[in-house]
N, C-alpha and C. Protein backbone atom coordinates (compact mmCIF):
# COMPACT_ATOMS: atom_id res chain seq x y z
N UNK A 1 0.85 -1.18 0.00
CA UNK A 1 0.00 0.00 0.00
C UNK A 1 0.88 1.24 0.00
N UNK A 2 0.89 2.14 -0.74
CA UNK A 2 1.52 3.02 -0.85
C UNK A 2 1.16 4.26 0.87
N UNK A 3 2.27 5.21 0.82
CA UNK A 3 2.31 5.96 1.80
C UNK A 3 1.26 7.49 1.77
N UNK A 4 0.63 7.43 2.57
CA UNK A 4 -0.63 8.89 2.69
C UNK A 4 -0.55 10.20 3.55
N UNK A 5 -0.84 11.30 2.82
CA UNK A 5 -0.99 12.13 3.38
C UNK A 5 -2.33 12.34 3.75
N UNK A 6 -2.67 12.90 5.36
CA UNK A 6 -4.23 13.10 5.12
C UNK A 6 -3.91 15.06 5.24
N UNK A 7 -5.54 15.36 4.70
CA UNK A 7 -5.44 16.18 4.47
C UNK A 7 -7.18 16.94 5.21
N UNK A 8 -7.32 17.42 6.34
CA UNK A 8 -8.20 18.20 7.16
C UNK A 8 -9.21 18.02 6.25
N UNK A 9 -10.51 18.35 6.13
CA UNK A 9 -11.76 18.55 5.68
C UNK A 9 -12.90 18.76 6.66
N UNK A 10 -13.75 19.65 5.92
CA UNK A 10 -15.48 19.81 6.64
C UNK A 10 -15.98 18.00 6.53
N UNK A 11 -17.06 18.12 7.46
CA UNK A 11 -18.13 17.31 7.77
C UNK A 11 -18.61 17.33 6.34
N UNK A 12 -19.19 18.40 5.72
CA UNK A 12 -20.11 18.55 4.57
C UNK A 12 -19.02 17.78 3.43
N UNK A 13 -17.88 18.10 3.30
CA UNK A 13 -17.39 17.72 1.98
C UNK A 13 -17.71 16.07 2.28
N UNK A 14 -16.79 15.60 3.66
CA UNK A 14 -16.68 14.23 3.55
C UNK A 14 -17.66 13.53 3.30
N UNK A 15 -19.13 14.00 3.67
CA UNK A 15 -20.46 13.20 4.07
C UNK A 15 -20.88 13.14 2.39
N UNK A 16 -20.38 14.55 1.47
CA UNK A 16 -20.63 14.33 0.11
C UNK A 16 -19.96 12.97 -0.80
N UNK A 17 -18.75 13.07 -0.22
CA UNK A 17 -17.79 12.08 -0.87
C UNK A 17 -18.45 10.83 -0.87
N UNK A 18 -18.38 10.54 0.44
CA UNK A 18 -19.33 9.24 1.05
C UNK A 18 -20.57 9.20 0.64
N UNK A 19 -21.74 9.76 0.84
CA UNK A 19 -22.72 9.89 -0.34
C UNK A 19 -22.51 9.21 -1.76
N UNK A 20 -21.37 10.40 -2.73
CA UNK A 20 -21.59 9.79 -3.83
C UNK A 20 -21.01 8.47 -4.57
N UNK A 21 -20.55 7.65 -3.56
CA UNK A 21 -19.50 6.73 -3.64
C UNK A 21 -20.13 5.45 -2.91
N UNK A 22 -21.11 5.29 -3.28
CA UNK A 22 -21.59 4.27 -2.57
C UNK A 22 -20.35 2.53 -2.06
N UNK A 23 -19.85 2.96 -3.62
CA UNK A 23 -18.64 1.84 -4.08
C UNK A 23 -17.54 1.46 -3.22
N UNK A 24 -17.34 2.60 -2.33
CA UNK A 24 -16.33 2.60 -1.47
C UNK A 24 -16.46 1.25 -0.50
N UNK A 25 -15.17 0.81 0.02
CA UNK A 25 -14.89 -0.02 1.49
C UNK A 25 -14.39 0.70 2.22
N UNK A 26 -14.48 -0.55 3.50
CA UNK A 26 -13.54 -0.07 4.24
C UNK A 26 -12.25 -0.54 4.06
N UNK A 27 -10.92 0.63 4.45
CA UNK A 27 -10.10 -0.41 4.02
C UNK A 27 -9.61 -0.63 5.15
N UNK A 28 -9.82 0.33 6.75
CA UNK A 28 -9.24 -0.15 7.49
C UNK A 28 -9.44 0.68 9.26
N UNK A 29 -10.04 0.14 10.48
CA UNK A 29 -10.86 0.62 11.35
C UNK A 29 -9.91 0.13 12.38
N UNK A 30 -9.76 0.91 13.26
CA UNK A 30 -9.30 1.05 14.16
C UNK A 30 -10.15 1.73 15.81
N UNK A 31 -10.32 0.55 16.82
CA UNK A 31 -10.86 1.54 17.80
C UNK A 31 -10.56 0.97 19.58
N UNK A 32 -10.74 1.93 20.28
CA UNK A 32 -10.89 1.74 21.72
C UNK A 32 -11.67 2.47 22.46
N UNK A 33 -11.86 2.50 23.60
CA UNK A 33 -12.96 3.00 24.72
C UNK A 33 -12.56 4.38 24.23
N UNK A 34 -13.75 4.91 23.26
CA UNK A 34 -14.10 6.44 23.56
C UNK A 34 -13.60 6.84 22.31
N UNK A 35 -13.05 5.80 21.61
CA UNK A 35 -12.09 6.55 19.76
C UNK A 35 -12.71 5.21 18.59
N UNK A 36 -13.17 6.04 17.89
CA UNK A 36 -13.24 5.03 16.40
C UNK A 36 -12.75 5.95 14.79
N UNK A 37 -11.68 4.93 14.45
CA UNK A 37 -10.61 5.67 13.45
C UNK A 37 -11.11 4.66 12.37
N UNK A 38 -11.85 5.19 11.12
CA UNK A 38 -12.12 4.29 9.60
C UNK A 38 -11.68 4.75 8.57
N UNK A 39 -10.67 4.36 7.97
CA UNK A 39 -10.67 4.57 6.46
C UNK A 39 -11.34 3.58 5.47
N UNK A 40 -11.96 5.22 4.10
CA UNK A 40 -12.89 4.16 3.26
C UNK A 40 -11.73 4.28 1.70
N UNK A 41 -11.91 3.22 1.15
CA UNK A 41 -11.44 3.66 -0.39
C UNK A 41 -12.06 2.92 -1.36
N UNK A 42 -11.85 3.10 -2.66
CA UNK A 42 -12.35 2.30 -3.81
C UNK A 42 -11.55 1.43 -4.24
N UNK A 43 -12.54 0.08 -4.50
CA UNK A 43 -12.06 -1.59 -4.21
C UNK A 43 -10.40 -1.32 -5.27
N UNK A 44 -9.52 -2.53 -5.52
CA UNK A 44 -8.45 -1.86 -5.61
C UNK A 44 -7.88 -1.03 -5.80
N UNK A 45 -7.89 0.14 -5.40
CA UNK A 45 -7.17 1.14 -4.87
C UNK A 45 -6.12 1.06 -3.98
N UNK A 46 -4.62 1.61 -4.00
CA UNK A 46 -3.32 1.72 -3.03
C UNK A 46 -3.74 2.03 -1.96
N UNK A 47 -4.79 3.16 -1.50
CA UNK A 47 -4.09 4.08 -1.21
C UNK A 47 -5.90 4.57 -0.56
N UNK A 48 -6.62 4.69 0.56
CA UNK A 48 -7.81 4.94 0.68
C UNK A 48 -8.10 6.54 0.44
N UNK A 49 -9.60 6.75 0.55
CA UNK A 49 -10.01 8.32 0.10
C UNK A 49 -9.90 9.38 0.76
N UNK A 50 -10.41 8.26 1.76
CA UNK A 50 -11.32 9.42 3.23
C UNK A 50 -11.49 8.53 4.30
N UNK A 51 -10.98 9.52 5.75
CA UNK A 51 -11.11 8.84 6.99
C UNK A 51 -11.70 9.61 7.71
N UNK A 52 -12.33 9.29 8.97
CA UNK A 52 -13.09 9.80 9.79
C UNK A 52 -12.64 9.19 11.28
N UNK A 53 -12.50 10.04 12.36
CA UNK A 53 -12.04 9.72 13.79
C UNK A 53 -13.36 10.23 14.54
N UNK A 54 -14.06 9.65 15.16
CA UNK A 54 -15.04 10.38 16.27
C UNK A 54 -14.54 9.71 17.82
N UNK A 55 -13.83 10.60 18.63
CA UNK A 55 -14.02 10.60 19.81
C UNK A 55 -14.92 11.13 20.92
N UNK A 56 -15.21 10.28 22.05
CA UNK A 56 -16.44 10.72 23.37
C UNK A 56 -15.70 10.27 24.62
N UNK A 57 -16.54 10.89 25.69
CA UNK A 57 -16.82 10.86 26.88
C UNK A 57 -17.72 9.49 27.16
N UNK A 58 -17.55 9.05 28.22
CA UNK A 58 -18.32 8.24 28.60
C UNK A 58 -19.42 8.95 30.01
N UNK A 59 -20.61 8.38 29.76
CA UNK A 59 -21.46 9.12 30.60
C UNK A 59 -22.11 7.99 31.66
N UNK A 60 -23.24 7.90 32.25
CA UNK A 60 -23.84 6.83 32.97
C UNK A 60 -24.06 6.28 31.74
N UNK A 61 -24.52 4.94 32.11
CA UNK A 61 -24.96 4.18 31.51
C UNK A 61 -24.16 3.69 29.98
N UNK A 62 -23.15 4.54 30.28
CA UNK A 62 -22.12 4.16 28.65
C UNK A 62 -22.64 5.14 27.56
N UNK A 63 -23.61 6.30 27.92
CA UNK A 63 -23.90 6.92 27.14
C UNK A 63 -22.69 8.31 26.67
N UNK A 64 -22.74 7.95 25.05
CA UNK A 64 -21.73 8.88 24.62
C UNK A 64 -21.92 10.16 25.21
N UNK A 65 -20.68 11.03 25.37
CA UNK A 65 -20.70 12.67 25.91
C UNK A 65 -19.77 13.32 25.06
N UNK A 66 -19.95 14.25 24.92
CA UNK A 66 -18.75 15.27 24.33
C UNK A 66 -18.52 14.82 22.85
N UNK A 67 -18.99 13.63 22.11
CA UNK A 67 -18.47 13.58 20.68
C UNK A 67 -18.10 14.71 19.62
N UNK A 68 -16.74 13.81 19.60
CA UNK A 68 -15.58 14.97 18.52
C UNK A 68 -15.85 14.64 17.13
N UNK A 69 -16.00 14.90 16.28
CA UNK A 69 -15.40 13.96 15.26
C UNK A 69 -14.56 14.87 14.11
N UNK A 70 -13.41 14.38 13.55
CA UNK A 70 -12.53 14.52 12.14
C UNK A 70 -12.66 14.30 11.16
N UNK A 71 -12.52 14.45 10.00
CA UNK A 71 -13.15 13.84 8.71
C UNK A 71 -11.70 14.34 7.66
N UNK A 72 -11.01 13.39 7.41
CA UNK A 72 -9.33 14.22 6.23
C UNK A 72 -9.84 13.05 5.01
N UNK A 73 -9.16 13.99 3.48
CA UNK A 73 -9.33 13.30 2.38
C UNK A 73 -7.97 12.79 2.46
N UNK A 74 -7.61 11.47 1.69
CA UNK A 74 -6.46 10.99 1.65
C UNK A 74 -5.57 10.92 0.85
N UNK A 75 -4.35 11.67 0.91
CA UNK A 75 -3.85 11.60 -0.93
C UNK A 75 -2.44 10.71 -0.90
N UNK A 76 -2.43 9.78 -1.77
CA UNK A 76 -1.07 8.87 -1.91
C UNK A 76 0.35 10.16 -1.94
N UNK A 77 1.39 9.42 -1.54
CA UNK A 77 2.51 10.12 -1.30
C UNK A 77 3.84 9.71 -2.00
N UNK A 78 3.31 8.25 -2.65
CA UNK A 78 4.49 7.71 -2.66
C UNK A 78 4.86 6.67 -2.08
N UNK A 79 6.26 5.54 -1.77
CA UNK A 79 6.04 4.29 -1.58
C UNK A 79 5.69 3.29 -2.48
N UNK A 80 4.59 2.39 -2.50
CA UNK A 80 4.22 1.27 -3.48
C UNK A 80 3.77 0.18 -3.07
N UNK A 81 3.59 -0.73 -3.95
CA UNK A 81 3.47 -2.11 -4.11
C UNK A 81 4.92 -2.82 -3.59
């Protein structure tokens, strides 16, 4: 898999991307108490599109608090196969 830069983005762009891309996977999710990290891309593809991080608080009952969330487009850098 080649090497990525991510690159900041709005909520609105990413949720468009995702929208029009039904095609996309995942290519790769990452999480623990209070963080969930997903990148999506199109089926062989190096190199994924778009990732999204939402972090929280934990409240009673396990109910989320404070949710953060990030949204960066992903651009290859270089590296390879």
């Amino acid at each position: 898999m080649s090497d990525k830069r991510k690159i900041e983005t709005s909520t609105e762009v990413w949720a468009v991307i995702r929208a029009a891309h039904p095609e996309m996977l995942v290519f790769a999710t990452a999480s623990s108490t209070g963080d969930m990290y997903t990148e999506y891309g199109f089926p062989g593809a190096a190199c994924p599109t778009i990732a999204a991080r939402t972090t929280w608080d934990y409240g009673e009952n396990y109910r989320r608090l404070n949710e953060r969330h990030e949204y960066w487009i992903c651009v290859p850098t270089g590296g390879g196969e």
